[in-house]
N, C-alpha and C. Protein backbone atom coordinates (compact mmCIF):
# COMPACT_ATOMS: atom_id res chain seq x y z
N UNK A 1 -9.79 -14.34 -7.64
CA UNK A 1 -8.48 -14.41 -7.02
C UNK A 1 -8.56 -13.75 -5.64
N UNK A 2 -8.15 -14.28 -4.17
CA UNK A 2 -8.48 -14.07 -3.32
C UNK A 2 -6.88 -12.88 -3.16
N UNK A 3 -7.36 -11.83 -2.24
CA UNK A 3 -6.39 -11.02 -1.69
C UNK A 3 -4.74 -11.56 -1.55
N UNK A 4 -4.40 -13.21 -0.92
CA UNK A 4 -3.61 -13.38 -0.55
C UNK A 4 -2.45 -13.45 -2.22
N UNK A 5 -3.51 -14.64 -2.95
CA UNK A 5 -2.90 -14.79 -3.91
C UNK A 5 -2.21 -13.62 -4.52
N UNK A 6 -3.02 -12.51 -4.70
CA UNK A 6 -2.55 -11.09 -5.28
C UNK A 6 -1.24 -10.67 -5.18
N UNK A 7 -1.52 -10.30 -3.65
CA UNK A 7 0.12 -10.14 -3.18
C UNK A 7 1.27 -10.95 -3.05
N UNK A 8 1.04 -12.15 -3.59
CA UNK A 8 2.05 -13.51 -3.31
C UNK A 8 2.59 -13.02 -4.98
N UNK A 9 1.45 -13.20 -5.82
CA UNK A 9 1.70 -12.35 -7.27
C UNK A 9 2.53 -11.36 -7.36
N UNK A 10 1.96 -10.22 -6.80
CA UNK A 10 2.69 -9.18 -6.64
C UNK A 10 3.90 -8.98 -6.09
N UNK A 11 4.13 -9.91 -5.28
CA UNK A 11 5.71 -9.81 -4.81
C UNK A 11 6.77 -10.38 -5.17
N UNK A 12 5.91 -11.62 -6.17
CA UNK A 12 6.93 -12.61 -7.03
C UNK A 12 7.29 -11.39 -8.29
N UNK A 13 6.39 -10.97 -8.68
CA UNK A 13 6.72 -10.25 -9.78
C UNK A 13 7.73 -8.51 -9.69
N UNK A 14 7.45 -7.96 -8.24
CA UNK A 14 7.29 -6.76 -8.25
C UNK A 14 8.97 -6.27 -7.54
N UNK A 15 9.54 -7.50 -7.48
CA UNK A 15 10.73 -7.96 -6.92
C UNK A 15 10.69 -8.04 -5.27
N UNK A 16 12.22 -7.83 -4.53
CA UNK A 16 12.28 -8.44 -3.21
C UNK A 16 11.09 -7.94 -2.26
N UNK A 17 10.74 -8.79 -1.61
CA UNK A 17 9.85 -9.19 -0.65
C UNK A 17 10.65 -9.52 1.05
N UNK A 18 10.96 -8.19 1.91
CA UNK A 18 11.54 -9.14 3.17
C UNK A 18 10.50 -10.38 3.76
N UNK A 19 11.39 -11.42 3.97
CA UNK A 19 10.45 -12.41 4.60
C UNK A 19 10.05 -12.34 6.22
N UNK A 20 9.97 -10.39 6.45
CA UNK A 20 9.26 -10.27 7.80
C UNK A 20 7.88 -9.69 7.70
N UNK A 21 7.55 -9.53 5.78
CA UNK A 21 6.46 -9.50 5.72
C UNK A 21 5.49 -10.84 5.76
N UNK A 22 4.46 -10.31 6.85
CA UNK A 22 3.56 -11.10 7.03
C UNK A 22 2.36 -11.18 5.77
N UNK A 23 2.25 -11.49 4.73
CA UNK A 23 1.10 -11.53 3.65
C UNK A 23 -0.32 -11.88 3.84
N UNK A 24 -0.13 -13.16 5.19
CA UNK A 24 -1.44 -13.37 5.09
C UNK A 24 -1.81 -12.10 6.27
N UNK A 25 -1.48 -11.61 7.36
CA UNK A 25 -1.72 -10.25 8.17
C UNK A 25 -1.89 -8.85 6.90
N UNK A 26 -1.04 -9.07 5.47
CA UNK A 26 -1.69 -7.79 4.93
C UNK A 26 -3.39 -8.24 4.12
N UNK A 27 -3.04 -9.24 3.84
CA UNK A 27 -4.67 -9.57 3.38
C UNK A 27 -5.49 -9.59 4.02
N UNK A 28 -5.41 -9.62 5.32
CA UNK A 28 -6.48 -9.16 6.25
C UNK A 28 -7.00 -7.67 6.60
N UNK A 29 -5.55 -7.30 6.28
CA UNK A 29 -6.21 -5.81 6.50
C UNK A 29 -6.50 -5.03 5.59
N UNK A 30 -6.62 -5.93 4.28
CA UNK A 30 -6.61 -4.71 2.80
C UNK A 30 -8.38 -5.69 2.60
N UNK A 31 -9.15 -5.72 3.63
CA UNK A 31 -10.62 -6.92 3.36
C UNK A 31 -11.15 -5.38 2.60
N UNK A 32 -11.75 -5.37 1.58
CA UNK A 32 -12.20 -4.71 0.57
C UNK A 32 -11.84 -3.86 -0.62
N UNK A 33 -10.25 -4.41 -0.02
CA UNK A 33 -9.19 -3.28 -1.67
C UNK A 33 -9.67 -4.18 -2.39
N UNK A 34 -9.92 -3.24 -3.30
CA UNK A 34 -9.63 -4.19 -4.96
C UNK A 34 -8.32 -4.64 -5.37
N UNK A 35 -8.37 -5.24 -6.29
CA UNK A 35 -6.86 -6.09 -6.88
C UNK A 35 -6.17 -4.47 -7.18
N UNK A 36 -6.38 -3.48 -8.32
CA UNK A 36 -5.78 -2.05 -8.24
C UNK A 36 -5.45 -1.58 -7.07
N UNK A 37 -6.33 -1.93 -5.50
CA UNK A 37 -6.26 -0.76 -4.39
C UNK A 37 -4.89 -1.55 -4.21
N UNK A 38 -5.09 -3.31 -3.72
CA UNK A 38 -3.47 -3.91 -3.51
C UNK A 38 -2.30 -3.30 -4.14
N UNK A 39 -2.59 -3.97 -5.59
CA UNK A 39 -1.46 -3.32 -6.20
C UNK A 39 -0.85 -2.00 -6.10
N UNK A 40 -1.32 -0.95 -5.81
CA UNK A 40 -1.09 0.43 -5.18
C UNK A 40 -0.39 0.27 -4.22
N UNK A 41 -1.10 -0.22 -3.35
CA UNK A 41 -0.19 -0.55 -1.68
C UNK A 41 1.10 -1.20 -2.19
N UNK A 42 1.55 -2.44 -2.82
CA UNK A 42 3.02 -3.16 -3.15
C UNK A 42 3.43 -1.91 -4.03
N UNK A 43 2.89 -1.12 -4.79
CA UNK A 43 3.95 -0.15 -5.42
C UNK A 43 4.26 1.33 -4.52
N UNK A 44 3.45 1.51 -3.43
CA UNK A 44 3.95 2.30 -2.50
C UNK A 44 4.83 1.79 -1.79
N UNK A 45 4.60 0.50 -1.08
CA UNK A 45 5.19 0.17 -0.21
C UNK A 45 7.21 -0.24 -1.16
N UNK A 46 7.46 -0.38 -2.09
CA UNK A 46 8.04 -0.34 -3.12
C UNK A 46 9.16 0.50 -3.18
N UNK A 47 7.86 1.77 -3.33
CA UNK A 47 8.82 3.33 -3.09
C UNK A 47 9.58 3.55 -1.74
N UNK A 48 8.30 3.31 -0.77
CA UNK A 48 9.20 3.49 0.24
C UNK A 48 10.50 2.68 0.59
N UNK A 49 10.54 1.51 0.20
CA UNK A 49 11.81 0.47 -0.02
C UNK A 49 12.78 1.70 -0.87
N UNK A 50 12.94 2.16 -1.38
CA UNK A 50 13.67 2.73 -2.55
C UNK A 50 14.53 4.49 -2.00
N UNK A 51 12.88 4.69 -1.46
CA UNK A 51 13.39 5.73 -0.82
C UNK A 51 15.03 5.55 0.63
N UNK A 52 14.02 4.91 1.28
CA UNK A 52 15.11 4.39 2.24
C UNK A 52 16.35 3.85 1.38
N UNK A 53 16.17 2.80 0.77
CA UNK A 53 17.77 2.77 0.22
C UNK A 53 18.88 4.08 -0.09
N UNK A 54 17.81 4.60 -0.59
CA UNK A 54 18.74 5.83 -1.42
C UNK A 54 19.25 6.86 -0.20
N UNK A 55 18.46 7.11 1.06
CA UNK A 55 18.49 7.80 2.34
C UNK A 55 19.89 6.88 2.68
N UNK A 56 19.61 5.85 3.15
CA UNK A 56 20.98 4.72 3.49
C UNK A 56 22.28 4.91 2.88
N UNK A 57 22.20 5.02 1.23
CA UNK A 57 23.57 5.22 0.75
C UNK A 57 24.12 6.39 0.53
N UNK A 58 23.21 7.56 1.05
CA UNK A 58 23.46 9.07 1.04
C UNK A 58 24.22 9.29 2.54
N UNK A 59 23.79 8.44 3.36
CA UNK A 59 24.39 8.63 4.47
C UNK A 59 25.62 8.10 4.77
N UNK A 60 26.35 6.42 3.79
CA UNK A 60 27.16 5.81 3.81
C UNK A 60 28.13 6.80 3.16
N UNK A 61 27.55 7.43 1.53
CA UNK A 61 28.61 8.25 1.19
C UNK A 61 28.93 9.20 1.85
N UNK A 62 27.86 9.89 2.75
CA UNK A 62 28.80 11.16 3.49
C UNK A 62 29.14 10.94 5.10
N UNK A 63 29.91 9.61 5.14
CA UNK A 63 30.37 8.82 6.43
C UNK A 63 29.92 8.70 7.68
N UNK A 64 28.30 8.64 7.45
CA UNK A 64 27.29 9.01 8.75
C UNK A 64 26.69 7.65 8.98
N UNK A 65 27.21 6.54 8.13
CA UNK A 65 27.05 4.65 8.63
C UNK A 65 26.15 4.25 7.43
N UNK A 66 24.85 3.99 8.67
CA UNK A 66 23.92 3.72 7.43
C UNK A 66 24.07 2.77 6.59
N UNK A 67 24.02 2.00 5.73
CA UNK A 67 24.07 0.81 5.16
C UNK A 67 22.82 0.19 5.31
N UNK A 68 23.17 -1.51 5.00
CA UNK A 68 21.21 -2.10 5.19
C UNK A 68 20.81 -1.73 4.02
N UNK A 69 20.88 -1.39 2.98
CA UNK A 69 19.86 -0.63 2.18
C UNK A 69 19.97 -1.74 1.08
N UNK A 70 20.37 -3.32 1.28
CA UNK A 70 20.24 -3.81 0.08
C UNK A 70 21.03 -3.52 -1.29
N UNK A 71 22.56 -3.14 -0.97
CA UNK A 71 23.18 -2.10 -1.76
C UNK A 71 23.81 -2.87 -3.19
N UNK A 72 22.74 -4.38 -3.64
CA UNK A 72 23.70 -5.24 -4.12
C UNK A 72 23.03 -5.32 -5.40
N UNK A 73 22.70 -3.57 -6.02
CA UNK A 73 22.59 -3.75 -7.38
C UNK A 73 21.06 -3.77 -7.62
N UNK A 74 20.39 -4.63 -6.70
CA UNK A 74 18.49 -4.63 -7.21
C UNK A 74 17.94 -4.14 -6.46
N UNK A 75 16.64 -4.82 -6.69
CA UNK A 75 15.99 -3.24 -6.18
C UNK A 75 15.77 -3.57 -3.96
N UNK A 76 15.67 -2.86 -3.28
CA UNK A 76 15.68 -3.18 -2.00
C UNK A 76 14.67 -4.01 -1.35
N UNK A 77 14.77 -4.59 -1.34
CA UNK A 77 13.32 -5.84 0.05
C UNK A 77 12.55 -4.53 0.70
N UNK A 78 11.14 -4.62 0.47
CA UNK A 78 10.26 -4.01 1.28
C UNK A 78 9.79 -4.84 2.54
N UNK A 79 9.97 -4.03 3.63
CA UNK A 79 10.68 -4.53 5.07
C UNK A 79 8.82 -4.21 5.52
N UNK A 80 8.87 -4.74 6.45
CA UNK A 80 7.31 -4.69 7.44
C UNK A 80 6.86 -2.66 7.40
N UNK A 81 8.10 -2.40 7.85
CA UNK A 81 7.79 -0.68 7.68
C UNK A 81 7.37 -0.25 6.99
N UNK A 82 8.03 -0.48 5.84
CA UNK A 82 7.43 -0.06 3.97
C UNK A 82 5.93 -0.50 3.81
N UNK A 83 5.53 -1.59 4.05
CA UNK A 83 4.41 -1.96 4.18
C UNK A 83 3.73 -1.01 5.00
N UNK A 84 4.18 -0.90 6.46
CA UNK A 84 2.78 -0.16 7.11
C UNK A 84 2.94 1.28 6.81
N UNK A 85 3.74 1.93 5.95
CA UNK A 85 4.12 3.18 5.81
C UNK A 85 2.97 2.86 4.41
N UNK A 86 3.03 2.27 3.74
CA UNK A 86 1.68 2.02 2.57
C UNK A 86 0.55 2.08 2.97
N UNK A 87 0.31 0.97 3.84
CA UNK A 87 -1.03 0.79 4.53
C UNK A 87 -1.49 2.00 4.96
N UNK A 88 -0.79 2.73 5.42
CA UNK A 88 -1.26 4.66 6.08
C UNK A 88 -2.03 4.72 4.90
N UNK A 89 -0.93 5.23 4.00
CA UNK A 89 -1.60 6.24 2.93
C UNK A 89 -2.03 5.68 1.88
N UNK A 90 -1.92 4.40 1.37
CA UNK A 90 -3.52 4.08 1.24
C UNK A 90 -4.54 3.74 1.33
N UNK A 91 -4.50 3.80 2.80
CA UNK A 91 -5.43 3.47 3.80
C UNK A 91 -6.20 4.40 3.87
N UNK A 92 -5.64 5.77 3.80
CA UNK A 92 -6.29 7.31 3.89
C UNK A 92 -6.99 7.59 2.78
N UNK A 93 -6.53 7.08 1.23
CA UNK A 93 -7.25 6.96 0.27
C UNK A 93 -8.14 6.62 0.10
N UNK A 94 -8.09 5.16 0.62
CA UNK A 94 -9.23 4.18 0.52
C UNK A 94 -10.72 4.64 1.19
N UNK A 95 -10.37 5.22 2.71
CA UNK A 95 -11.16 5.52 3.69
C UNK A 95 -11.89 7.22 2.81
N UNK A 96 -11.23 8.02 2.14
CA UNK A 96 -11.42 9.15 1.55
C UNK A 96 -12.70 8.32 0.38
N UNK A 97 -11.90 7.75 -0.21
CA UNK A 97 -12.99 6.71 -1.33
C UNK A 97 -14.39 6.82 -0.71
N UNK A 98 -14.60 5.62 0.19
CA UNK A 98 -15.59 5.17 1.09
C UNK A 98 -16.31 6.42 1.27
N UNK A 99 -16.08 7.61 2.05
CA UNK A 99 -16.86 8.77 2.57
C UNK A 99 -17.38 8.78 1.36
N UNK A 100 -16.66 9.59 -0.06
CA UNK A 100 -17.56 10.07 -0.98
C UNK A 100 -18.66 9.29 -1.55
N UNK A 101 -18.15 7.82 -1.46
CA UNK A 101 -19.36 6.84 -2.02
C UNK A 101 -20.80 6.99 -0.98
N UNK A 102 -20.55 7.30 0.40
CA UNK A 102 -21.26 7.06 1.35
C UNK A 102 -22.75 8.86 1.09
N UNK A 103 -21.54 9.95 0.68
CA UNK A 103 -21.94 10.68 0.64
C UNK A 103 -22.88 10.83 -0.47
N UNK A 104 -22.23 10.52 -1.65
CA UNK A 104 -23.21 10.02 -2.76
C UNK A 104 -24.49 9.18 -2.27
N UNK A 105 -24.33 8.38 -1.99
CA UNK A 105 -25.70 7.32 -1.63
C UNK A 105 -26.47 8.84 -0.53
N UNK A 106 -25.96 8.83 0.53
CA UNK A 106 -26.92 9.82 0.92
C UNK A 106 -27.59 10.78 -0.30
N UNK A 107 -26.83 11.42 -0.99
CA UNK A 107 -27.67 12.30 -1.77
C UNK A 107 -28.33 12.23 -2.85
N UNK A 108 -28.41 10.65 -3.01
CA UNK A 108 -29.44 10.06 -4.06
C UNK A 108 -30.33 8.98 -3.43
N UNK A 109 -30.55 9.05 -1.79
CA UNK A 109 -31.38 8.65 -1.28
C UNK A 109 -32.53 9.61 -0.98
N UNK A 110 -31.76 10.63 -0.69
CA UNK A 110 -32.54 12.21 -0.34
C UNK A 110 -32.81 13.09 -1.31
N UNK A 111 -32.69 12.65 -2.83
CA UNK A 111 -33.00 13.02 -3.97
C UNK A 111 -34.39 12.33 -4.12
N UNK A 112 -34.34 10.90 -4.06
CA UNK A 112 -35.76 9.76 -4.37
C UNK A 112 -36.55 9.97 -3.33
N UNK A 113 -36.21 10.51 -1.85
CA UNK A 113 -37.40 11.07 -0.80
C UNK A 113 -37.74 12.24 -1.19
N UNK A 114 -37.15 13.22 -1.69
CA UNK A 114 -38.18 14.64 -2.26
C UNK A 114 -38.80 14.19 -3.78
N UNK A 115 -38.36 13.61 -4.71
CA UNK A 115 -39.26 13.05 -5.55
C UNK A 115 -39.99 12.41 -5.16
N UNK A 116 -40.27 11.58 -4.64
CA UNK A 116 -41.09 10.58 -4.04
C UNK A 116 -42.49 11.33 -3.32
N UNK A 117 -41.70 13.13 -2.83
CA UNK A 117 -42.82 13.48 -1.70
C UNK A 117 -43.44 14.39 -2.92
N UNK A 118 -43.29 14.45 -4.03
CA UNK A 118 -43.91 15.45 -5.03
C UNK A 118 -44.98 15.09 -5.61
């Protein structure tokens, strides 16, 4: 299952989707998440939809405007923001991932060169 499909999945299932998300621009930039790393990103990006709503109607109830928040009962459309507010942090994950794998391989490359020199 290619990246795009995932998230087309994931957004049919995971509820509203704003249609200013670009899907095929996030499958380009998630080139080595796994289907779990995606799915992480649509359930962050999710929260942050949620969060903001709830920021929005905290501000409507205490007469400071605010609205937008999708106030019609389900759950809120994750907007392009929500997305790149995901993409950060688990982007930072992902990239955290990568080092330790990288670091590992170094130290079982430099494990088999001192065995090797024995």
């Amino acid at each position: 299952m290619e990246r795009r499909e995932i998230l087309e999945a994931l957004a049919r299932g995971g509820g509203a989707m704003d249609p200013g998300v670009d899907l095929d621009d996030v499958a380009q930039r998630t080139e080595g998440f796994s289907g779990a790393d995606i799915r992480a990103l649509v359930a962050d990006a999710a929260l942050s939809a949620i969060h903001r709503a709830i920021e929005d109607s905290e501000q409507t109830v205490n007469g400071k405007g605010g609205g937008g928040g999708g106030g019609g009962g389900g759950a809120p459309a994750v907007t392009r923001s929500d997305m790149a507010k995901a993409m950060s942090e688990v982007g930072r994950y992902k990239l955290k991932q990568i080092e330790t794998r990288v670091e590992t391989a170094w130290c079982q490359l430099l494990k088999l060169i001192y065995d090797y020199s024995l």
